[in-house]
C-alpha atoms as a PDB file:
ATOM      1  CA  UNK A   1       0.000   0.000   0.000  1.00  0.00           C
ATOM      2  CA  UNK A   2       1.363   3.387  -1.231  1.00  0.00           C
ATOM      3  CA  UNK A   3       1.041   5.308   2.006  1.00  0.00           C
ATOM      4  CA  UNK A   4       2.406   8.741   0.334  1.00  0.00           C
ATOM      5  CA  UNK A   5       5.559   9.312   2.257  1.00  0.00           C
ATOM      6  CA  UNK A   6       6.996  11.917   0.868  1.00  0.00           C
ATOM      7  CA  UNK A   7       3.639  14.308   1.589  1.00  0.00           C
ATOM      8  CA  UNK A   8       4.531  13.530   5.480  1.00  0.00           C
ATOM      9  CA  UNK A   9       7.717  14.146   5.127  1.00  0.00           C
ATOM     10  CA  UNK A  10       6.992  17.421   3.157  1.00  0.00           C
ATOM     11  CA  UNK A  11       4.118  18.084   6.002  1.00  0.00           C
ATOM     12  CA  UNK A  12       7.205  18.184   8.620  1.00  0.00           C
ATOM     13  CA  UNK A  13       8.869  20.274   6.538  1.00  0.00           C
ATOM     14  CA  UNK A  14       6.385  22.893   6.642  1.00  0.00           C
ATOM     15  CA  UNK A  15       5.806  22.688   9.940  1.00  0.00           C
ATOM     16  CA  UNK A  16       9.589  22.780  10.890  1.00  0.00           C
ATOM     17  CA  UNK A  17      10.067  25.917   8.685  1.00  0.00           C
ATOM     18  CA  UNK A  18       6.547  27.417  10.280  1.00  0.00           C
ATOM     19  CA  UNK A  19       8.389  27.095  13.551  1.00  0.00           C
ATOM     20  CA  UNK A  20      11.219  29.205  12.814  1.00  0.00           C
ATOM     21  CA  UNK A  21      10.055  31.960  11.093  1.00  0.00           C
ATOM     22  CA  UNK A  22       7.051  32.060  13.938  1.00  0.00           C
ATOM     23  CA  UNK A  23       8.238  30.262  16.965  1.00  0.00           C
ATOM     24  CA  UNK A  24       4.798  30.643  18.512  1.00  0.00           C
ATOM     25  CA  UNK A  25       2.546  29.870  15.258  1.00  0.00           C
ATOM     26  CA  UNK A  26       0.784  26.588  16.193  1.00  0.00           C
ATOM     27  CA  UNK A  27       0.008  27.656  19.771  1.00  0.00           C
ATOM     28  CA  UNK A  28      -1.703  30.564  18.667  1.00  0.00           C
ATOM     29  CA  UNK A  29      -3.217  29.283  15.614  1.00  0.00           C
ATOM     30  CA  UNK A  30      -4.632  26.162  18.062  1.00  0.00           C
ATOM     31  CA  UNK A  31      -6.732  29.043  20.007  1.00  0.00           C
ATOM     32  CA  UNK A  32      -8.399  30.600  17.712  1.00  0.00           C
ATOM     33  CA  UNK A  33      -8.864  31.750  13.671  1.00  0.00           C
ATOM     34  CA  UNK A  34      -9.943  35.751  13.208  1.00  0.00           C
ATOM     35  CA  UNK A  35      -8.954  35.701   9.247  1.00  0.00           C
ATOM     36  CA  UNK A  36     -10.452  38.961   7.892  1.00  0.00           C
ATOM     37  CA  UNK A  37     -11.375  37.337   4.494  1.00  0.00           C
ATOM     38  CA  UNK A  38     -13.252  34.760   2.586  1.00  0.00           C
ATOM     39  CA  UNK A  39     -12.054  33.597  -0.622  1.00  0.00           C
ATOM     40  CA  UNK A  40     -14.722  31.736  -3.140  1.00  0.00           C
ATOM     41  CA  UNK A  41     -12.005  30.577  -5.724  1.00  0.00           C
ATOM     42  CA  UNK A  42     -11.750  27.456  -8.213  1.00  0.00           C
ATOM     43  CA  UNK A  43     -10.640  24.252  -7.010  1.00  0.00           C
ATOM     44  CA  UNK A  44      -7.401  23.948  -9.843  1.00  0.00           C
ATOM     45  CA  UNK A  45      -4.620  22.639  -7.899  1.00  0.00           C
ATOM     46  CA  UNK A  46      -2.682  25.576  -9.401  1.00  0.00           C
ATOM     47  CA  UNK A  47      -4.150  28.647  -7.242  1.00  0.00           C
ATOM     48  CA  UNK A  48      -3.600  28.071  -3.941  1.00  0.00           C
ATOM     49  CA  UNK A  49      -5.421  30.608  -2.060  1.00  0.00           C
ATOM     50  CA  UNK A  50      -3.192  31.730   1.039  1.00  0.00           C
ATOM     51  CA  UNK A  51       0.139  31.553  -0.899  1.00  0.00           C
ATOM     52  CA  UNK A  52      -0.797  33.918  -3.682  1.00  0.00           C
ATOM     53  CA  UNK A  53      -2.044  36.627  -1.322  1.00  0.00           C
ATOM     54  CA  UNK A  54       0.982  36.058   0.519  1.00  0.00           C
ATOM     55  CA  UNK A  55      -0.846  35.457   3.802  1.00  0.00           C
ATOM     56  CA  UNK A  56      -0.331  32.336   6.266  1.00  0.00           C
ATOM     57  CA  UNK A  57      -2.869  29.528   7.599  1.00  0.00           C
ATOM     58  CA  UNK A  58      -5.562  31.291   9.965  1.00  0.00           C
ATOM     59  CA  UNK A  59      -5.303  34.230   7.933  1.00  0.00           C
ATOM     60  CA  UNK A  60      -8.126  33.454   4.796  1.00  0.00           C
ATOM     61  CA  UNK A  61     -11.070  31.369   5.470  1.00  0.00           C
ATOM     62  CA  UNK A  62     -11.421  29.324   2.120  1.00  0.00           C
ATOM     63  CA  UNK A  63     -14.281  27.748   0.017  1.00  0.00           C
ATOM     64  CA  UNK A  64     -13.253  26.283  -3.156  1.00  0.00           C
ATOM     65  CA  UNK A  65     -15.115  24.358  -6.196  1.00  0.00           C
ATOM     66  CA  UNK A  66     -15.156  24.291 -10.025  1.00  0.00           C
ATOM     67  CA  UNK A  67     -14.983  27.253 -11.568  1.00  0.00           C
ATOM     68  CA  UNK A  68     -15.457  29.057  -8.326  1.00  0.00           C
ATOM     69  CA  UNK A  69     -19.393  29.254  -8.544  1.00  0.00           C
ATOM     70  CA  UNK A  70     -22.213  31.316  -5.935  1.00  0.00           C
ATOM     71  CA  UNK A  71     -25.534  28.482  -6.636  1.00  0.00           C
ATOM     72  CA  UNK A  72     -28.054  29.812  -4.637  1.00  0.00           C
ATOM     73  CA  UNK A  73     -28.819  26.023  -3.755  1.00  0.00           C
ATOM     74  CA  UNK A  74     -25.543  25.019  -2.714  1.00  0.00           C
ATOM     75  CA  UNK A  75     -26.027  24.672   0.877  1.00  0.00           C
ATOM     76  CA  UNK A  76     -22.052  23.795   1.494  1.00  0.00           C
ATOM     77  CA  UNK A  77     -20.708  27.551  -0.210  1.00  0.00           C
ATOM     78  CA  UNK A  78     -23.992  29.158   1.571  1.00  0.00           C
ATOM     79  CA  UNK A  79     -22.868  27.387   5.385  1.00  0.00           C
ATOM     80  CA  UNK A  80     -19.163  28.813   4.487  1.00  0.00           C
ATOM     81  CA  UNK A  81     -20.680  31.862   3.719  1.00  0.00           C
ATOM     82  CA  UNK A  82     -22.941  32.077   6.775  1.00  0.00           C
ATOM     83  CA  UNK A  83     -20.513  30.796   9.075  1.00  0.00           C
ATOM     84  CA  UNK A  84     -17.928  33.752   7.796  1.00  0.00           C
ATOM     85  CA  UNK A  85     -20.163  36.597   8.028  1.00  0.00           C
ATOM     86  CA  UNK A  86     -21.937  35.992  11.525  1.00  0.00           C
ATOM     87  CA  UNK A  87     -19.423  33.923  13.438  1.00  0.00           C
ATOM     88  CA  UNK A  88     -15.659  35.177  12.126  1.00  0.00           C
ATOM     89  CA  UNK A  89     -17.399  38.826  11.196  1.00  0.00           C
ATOM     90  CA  UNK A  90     -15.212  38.855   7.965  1.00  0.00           C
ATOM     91  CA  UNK A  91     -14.975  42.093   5.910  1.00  0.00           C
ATOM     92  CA  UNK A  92     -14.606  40.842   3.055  1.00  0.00           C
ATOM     93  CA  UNK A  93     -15.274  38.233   0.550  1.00  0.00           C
ATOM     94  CA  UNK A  94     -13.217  37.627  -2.651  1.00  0.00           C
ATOM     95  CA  UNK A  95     -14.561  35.956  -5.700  1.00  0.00           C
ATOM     96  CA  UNK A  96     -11.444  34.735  -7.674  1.00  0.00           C
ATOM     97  CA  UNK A  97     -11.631  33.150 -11.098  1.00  0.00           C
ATOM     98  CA  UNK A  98      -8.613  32.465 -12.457  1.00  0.00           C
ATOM     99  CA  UNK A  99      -7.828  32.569 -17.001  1.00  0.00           C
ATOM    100  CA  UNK A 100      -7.577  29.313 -18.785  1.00  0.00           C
ATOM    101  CA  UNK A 101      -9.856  27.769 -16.282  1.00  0.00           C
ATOM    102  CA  UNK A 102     -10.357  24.420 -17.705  1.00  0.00           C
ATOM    103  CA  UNK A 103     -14.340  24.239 -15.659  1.00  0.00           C
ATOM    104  CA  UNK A 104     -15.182  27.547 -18.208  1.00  0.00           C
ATOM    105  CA  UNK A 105     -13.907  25.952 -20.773  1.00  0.00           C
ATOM    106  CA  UNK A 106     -15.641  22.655 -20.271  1.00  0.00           C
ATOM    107  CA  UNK A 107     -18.807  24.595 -19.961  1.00  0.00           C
ATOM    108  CA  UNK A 108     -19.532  26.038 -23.575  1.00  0.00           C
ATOM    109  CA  UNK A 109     -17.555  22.733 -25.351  1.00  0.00           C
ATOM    110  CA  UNK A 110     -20.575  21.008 -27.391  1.00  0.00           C
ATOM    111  CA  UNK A 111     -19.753  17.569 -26.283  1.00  0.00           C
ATOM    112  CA  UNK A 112     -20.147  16.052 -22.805  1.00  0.00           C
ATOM    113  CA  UNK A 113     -18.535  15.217 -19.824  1.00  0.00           C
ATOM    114  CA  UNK A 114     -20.359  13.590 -17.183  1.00  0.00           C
ATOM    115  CA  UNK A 115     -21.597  14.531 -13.891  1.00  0.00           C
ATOM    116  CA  UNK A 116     -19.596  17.783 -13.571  1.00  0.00           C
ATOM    117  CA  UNK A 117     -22.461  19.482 -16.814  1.00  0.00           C
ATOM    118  CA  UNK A 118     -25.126  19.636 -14.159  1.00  0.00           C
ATOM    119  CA  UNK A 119     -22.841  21.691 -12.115  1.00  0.00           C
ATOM    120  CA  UNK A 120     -21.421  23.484 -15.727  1.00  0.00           C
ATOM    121  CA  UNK A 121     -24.553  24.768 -16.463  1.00  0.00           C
ATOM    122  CA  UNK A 122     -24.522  27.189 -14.779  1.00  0.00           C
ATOM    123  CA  UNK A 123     -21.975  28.663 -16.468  1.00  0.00           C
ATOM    124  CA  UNK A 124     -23.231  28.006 -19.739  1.00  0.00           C
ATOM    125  CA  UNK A 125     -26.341  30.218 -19.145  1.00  0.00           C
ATOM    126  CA  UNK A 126     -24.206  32.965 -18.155  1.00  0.00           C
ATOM    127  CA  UNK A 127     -22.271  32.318 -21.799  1.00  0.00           C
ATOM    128  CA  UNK A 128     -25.716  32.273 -23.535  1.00  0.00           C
ATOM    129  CA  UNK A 129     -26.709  35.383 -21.969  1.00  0.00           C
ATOM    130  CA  UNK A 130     -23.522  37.012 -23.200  1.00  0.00           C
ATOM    131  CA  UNK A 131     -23.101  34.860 -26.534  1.00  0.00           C
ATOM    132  CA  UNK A 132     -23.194  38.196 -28.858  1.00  0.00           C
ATOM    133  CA  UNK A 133     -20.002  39.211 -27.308  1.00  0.00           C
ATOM    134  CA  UNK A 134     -18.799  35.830 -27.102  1.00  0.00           C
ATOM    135  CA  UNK A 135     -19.296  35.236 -30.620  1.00  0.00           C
ATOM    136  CA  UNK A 136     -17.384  38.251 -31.472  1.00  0.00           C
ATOM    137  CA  UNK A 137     -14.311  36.973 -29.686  1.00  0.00           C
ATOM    138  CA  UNK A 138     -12.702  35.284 -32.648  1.00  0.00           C
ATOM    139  CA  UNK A 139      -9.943  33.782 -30.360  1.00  0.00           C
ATOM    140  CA  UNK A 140     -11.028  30.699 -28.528  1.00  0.00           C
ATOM    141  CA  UNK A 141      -8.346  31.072 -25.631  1.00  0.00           C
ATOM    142  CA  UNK A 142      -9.406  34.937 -25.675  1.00  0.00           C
ATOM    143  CA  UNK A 143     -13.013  33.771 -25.564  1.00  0.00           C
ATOM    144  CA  UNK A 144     -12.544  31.735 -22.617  1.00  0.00           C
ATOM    145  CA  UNK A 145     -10.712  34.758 -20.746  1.00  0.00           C
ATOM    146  CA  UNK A 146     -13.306  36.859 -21.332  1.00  0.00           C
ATOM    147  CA  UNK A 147     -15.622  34.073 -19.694  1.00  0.00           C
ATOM    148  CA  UNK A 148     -13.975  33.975 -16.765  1.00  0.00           C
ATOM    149  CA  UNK A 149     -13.988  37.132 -15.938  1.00  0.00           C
ATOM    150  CA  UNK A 150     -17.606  37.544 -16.925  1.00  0.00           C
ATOM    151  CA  UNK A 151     -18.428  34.692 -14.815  1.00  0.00           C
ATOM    152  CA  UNK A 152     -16.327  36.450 -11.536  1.00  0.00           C
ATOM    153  CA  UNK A 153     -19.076  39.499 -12.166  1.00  0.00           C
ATOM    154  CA  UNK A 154     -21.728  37.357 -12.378  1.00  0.00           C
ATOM    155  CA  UNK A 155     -20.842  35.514  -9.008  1.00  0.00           C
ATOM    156  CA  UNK A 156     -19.663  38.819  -7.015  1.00  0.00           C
ATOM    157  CA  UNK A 157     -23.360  39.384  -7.807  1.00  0.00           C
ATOM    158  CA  UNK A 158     -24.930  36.278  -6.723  1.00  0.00           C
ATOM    159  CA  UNK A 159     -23.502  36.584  -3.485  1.00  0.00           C
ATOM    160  CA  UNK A 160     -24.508  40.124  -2.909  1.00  0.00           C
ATOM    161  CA  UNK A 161     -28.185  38.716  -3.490  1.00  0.00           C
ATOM    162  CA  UNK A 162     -28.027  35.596  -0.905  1.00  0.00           C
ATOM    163  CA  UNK A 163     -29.884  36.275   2.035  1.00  0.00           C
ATOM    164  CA  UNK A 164     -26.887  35.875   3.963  1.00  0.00           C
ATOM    165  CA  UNK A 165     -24.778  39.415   2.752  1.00  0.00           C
ATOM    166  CA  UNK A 166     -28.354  41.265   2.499  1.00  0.00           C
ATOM    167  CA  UNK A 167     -29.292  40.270   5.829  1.00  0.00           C
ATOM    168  CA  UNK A 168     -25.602  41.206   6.890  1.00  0.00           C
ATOM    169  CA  UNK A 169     -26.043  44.809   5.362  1.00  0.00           C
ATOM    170  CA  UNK A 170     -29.636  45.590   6.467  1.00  0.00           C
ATOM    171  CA  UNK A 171     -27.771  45.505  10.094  1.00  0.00           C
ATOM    172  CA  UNK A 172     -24.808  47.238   9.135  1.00  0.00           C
ATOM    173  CA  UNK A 173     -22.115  44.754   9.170  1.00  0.00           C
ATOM    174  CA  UNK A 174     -19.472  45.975   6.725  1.00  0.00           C
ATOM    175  CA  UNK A 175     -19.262  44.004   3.669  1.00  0.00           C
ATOM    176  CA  UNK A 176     -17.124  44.188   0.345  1.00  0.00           C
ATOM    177  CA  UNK A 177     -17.942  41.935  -1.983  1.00  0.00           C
ATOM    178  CA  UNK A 178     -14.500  42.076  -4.418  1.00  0.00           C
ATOM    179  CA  UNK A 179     -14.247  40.634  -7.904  1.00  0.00           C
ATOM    180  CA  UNK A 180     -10.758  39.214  -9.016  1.00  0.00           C
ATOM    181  CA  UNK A 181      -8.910  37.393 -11.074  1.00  0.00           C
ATOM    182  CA  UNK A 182      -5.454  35.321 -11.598  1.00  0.00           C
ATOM    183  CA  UNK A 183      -3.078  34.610 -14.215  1.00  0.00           C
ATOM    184  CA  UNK A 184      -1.511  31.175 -14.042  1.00  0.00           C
ATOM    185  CA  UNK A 185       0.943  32.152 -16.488  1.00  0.00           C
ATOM    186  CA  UNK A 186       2.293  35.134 -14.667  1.00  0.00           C
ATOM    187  CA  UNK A 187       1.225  34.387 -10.861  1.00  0.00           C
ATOM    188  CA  UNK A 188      -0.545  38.233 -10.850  1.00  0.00           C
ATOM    189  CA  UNK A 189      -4.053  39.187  -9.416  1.00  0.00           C
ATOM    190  CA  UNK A 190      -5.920  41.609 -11.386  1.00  0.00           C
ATOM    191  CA  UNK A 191      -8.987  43.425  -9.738  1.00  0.00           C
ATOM    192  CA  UNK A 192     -11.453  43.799 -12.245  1.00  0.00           C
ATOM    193  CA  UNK A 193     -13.727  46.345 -10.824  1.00  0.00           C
ATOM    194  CA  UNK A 194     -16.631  44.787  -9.159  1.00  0.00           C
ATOM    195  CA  UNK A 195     -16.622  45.485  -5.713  1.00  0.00           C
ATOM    196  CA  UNK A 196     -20.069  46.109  -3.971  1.00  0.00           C
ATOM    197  CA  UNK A 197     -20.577  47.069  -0.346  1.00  0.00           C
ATOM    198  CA  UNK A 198     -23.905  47.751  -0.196  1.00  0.00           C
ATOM    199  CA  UNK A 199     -27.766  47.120  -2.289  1.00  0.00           C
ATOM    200  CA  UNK A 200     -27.739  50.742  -3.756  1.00  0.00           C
ATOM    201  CA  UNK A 201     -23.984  49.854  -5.131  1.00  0.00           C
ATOM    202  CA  UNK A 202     -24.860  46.770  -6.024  1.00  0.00           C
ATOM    203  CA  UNK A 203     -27.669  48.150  -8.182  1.00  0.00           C
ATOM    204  CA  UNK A 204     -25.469  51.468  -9.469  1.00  0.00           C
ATOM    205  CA  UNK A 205     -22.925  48.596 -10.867  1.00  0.00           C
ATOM    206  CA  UNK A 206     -26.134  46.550 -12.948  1.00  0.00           C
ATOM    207  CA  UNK A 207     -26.784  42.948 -13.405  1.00  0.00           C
ATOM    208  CA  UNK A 208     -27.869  40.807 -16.017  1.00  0.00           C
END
């Protein structure tokens, strides 16, 4: 039985090189977590949340999944959400796409792959709803870019209209909703202009 080793041996590592940088890491991090943000990114093993924001474990309270989608039925990224707002009091949550993401790309590709379409489909309404300017987009890579980042709006948005961040605002718990994105190829965040911290922003920015 392959018992994966060498990801123990990497674990102690970490924790080793934890240690000395912050001699008193693990005892403080055992008490308590008071991270200041939520991230809602993709699940591609190549954006891993804390490290490109530079910050360390207890710092960024993380939900992750394909193609970094807000369903309004999804009761696990709702409980995350819920759980951040009213128990941790976070400022802010971050919707982060990332380009090239392979879920996008899956999700407007006419032939099928299993399960994950159901979850996919999602993101092809938002392409159908925006298919004029898709369709200009000669570029398929370019296309695809342009999807993500359409589909970071459209989430940004969806979480400003749970219950959960309207609720939040109506009692006057600061919020920012923030809309970004990442480049695999160059390791850089790019804000693209969609943060809401309130309903009457929310509605000044427009949603379709």
């Amino acid at each position: 039985m392959d018992k994966l080793i060498s990801l123990f041996e990497s674990n102690r590592q970490w924790a080793k090189d934890i240690r000395q940088a912050h001699p008193h890491f693990f005892e403080k991090l055992s008490q308590q977590q008071s991270p200041k943000y939520l991230w809602i990114g993709c699940s591609d093993s190549r954006v891993p949340a804390n490290e490109i924001v530079g910050l360390l474990p207890g710092e960024l309270f993380v939900h992750r999944n394909v193609s970094n989608l807000v369903v309004h039925t999804d009761m696990n990224c709702l409980s995350v959400m819920q759980y951040a707002i009213d128990i941790l009091k976070i400022k802010h949550i971050i919707v982060c796409g990332h380009y090239g993401c392979g879920g996008i790309a899956a999700a407007i590709e006419e032939r099928p792959h299993g399960l994950i379409d159901n979850w996919l489909r999602n993101v092809r309404d938002i392409y159908y709803l925006y298919e004029k300017e898709m369709l200009a987009i000669k570029d398929p890579a370019e296309r695809i870019n342009r999807l993500c980042e359409i589909n970071v709006a459209s989430q940004v948005f969806n979480v400003c209209n749970t219950t959960i961040v309207q609720e939040a605002w109506d009692k006057g718990q600061e919020i920012t909703v923030h809309g970004w994105i990442y480049g695999i190829n160059d390791g850089l965040l790019r804000d693209l202009n969609v943060s809401v911290s309130s309903v009457a922003e929310m509605r000044q920015l427009g949603v379709r």
